[in-house]
Protein backbone atom coordinates (compact mmCIF):
# COMPACT_ATOMS: atom_id res chain seq x y z
CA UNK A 1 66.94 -93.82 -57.10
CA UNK A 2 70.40 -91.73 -55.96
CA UNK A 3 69.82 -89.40 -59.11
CA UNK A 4 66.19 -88.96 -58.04
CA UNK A 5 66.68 -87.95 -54.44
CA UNK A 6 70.25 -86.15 -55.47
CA UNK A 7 69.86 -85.26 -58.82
CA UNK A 8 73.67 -85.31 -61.02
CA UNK A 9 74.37 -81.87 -62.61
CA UNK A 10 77.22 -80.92 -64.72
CA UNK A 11 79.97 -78.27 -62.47
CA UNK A 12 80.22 -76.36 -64.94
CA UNK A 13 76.99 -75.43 -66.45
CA UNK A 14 74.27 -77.12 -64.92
CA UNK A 15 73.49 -79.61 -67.29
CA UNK A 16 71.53 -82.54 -66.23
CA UNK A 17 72.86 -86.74 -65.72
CA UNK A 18 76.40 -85.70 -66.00
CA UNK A 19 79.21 -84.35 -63.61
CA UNK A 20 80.72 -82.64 -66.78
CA UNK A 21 79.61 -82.13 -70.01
CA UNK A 22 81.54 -81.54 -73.22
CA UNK A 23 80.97 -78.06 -73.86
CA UNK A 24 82.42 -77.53 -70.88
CA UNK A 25 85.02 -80.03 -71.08
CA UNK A 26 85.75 -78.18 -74.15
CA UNK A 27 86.23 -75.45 -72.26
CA UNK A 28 89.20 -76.83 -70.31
CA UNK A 29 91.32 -77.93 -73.24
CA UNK A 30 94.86 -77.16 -73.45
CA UNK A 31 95.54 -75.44 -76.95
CA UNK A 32 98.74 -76.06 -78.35
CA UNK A 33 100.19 -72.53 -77.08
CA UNK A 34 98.91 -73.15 -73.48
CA UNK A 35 100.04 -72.63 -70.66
CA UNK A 36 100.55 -68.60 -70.80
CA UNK A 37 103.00 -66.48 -69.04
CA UNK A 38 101.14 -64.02 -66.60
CA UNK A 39 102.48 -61.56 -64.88
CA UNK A 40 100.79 -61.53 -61.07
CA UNK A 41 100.82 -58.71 -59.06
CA UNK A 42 103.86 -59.65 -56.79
CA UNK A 43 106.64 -61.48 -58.24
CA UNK A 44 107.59 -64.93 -57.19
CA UNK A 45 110.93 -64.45 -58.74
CA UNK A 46 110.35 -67.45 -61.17
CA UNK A 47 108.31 -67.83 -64.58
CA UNK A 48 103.93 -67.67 -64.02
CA UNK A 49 102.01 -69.73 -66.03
CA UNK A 50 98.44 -70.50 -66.28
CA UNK A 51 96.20 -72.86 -68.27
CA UNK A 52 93.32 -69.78 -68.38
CA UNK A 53 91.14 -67.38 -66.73
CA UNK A 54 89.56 -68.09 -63.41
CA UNK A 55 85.98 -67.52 -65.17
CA UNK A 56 83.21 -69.99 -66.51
CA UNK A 57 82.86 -73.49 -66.37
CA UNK A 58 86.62 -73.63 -65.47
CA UNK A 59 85.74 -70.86 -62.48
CA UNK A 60 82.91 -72.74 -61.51
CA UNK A 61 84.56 -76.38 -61.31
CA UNK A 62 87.21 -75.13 -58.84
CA UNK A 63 84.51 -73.73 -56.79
CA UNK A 64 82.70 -77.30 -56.88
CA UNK A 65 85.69 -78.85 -56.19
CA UNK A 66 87.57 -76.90 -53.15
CA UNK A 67 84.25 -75.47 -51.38
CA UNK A 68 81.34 -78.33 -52.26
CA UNK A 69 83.11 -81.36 -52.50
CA UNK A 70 82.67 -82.14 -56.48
CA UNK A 71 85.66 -84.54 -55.95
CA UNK A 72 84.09 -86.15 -59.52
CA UNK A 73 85.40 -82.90 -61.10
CA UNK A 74 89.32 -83.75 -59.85
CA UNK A 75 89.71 -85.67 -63.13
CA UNK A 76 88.70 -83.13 -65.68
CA UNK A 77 91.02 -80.61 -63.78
CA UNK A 78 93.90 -83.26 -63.94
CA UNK A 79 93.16 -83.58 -67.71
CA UNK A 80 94.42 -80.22 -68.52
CA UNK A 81 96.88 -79.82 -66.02
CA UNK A 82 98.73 -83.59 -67.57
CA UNK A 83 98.10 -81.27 -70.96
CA UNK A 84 100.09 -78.66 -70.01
CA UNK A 85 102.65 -80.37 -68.00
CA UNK A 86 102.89 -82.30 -71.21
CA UNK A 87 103.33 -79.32 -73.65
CA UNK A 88 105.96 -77.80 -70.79
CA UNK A 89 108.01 -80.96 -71.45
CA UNK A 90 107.63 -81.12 -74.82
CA UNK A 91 108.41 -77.47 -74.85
CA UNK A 92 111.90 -78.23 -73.35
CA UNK A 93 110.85 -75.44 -70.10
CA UNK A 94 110.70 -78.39 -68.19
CA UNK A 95 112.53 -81.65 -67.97
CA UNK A 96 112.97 -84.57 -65.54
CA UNK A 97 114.11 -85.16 -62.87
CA UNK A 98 111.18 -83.14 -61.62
CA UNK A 99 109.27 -82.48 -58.64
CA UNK A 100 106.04 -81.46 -58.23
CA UNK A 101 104.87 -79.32 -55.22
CA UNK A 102 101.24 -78.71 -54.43
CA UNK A 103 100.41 -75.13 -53.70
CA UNK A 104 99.94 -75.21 -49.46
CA UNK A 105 96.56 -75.57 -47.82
CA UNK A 106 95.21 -75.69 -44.25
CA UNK A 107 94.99 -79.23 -42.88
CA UNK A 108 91.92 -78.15 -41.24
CA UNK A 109 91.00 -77.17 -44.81
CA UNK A 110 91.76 -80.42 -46.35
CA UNK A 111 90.05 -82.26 -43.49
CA UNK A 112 86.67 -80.50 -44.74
CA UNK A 113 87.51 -81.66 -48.29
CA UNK A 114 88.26 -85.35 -47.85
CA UNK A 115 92.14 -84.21 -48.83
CA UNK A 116 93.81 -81.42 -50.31
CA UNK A 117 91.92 -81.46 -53.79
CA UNK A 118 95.53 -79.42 -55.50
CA UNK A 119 97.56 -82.09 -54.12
CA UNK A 120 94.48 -85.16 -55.81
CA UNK A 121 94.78 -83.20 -58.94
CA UNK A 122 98.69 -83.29 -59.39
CA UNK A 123 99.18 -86.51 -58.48
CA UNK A 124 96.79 -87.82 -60.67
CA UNK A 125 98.13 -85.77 -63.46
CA UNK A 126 101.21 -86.97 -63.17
CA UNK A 127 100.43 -90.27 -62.27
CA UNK A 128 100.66 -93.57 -64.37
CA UNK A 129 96.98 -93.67 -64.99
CA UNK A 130 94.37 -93.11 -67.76
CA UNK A 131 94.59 -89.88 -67.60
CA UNK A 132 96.01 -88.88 -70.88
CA UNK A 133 93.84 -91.48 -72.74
CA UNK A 134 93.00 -89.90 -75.93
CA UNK A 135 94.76 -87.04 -75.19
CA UNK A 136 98.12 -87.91 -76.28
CA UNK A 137 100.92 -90.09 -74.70
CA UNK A 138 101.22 -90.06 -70.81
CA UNK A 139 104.24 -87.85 -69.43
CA UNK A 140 104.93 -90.29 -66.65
CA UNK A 141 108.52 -91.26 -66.66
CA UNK A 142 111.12 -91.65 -64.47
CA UNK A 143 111.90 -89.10 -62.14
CA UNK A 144 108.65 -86.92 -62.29
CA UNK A 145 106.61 -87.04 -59.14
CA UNK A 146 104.53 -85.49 -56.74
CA UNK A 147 105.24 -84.37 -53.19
CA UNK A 148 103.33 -82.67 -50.66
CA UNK A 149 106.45 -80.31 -48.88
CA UNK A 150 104.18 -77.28 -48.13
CA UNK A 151 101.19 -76.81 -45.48
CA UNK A 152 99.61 -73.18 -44.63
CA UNK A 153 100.14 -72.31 -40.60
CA UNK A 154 97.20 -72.47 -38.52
CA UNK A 155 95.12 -69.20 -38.21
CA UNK A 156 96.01 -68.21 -41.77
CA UNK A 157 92.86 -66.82 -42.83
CA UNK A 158 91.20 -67.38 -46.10
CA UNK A 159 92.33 -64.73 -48.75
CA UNK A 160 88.84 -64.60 -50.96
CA UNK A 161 87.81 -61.09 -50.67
CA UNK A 162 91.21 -59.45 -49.30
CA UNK A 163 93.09 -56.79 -50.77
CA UNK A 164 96.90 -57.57 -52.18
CA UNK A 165 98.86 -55.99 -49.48
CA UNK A 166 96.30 -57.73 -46.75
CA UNK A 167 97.09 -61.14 -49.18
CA UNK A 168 100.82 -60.36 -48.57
CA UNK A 169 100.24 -59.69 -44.83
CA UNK A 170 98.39 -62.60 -44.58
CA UNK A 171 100.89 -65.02 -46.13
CA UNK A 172 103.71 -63.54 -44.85
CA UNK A 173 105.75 -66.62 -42.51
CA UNK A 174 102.81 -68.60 -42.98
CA UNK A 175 103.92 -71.09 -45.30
CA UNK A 176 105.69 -74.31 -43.50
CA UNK A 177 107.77 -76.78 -45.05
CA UNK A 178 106.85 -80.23 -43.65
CA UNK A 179 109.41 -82.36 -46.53
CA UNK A 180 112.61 -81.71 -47.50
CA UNK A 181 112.25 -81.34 -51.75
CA UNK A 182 115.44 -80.32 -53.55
CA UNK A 183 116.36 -80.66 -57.16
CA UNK A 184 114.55 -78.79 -60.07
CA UNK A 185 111.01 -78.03 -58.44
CA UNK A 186 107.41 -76.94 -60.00
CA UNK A 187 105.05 -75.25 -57.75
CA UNK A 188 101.32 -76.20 -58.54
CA UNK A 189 98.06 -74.47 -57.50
CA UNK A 190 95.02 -73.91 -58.75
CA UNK A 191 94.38 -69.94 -58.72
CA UNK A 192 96.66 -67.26 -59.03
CA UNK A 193 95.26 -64.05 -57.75
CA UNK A 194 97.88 -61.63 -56.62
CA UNK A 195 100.76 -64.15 -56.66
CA UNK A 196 101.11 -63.92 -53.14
CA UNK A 197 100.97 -67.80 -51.90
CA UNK A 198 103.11 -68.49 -54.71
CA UNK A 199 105.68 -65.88 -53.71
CA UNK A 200 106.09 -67.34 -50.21
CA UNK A 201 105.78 -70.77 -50.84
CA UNK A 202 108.34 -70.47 -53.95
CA UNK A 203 110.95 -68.49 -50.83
CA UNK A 204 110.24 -71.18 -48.59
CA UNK A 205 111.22 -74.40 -50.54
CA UNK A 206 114.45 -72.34 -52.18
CA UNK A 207 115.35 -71.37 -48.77
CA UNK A 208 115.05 -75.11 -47.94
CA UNK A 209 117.29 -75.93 -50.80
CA UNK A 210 114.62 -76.24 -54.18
CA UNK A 211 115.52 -75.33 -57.53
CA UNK A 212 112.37 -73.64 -58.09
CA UNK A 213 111.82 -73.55 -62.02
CA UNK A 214 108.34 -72.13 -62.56
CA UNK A 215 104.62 -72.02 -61.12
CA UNK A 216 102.02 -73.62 -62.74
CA UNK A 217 98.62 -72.47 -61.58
CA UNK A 218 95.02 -74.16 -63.16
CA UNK A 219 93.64 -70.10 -63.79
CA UNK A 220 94.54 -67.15 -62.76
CA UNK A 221 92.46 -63.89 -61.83
């Protein structure tokens, strides 16, 4: 009766009686030399990496997710990013202890989405879960976790349709520290446009003490 009256449709495609289907799934796998440097716009001062472009299937889940509430697309999302946590570990870039910071949001913004769906994602990537069944061993071990240090100020507006510089402007003393994080740190958000949220929220947590090692963003634009 709930598919009749609200009928379940893939976030990626379309596709009917399922919240994600495995050509797009497909779409969202980790190959084995993923995550790729970028290089955005402004420079955060540490290593940019990103597990694709912000187009397709993978474009149109973060949509679902962060402006329609697809909170069943969180997992899929977590999928790849445990993938290329795990290949980052594996790779020797990163090791543990390890901290993992969600990029900042709003908390009027995460009110509207039942929770900060960035912050959902990394923990559950991360977490000691299912999440890397059939996928390869979990990377939950000791000393890799998730905190939430960072919030966006109030009256930050949002940055879809602004230019770089107004992106900078718009940033600029905006990000807040609301938990002390030190130790190795790895930023986490899910779109890097112009590298400007990542910029200030990478000088806030090493002016708060943070070895920042690297960003790890979900696509990038």
């Amino acid at each position: 009766m709930l598919d009749l009256m609200l009928p379940l449709q893939c976030g990626g495609c379309g596709a009917p009686a399922t919240p994600w289907c495995p050509e797009c799934d497909g779409t969202l796998a980790v190959q084995p030399d993923e995550p790729h440097l970028v290089t955005p716009r402004l420079d955060p001062g540490v290593p940019v990496l990103s597990l694709g472009r912000y187009a397709g299937p993978r474009r149109k889940a973060l949509v679902a997710v962060k402006e329609h509430g697809r909170t069943d697309l969180i997992r899929p999302l977590a999928h790849a990013l445990h993938d290329g946590l795990e290949h980052l570990l594996n790779w020797g870039i990163l090791g543990c202890p390890l901290t993992v910071v969600p990029a900042p949001t709003k908390r009027s913004s995460a009110r509207k989405r039942g929770g900060d769906p960035v912050t959902r994602i990394a923990q559950l990537a991360v977490a000691r879960t299912d999440v890397g069944a059939g996928r390869g061993p979990s990377i939950a071990a000791p000393g890799l976790g998730v905190v939430a240090a960072l919030r966006l100020k109030t009256f930050t507006r949002d940055s879809v349709g602004l230019s770089s510089a107004d992106r900078q402007r718009n940033i600029a003393g905006r990000v807040r520290r609301i938990r002390a994080v030190d130790g190795p740190v790895l930023l986490v958000d899910d779109i890097v446009t112009t590298g400007a949220t990542a910029a200030e929220s990478v000088h806030v947590l090493q002016t708060g003490g943070a070895h920042v090692v690297a960003v790890l963003a979900l696509a990038n634009a």
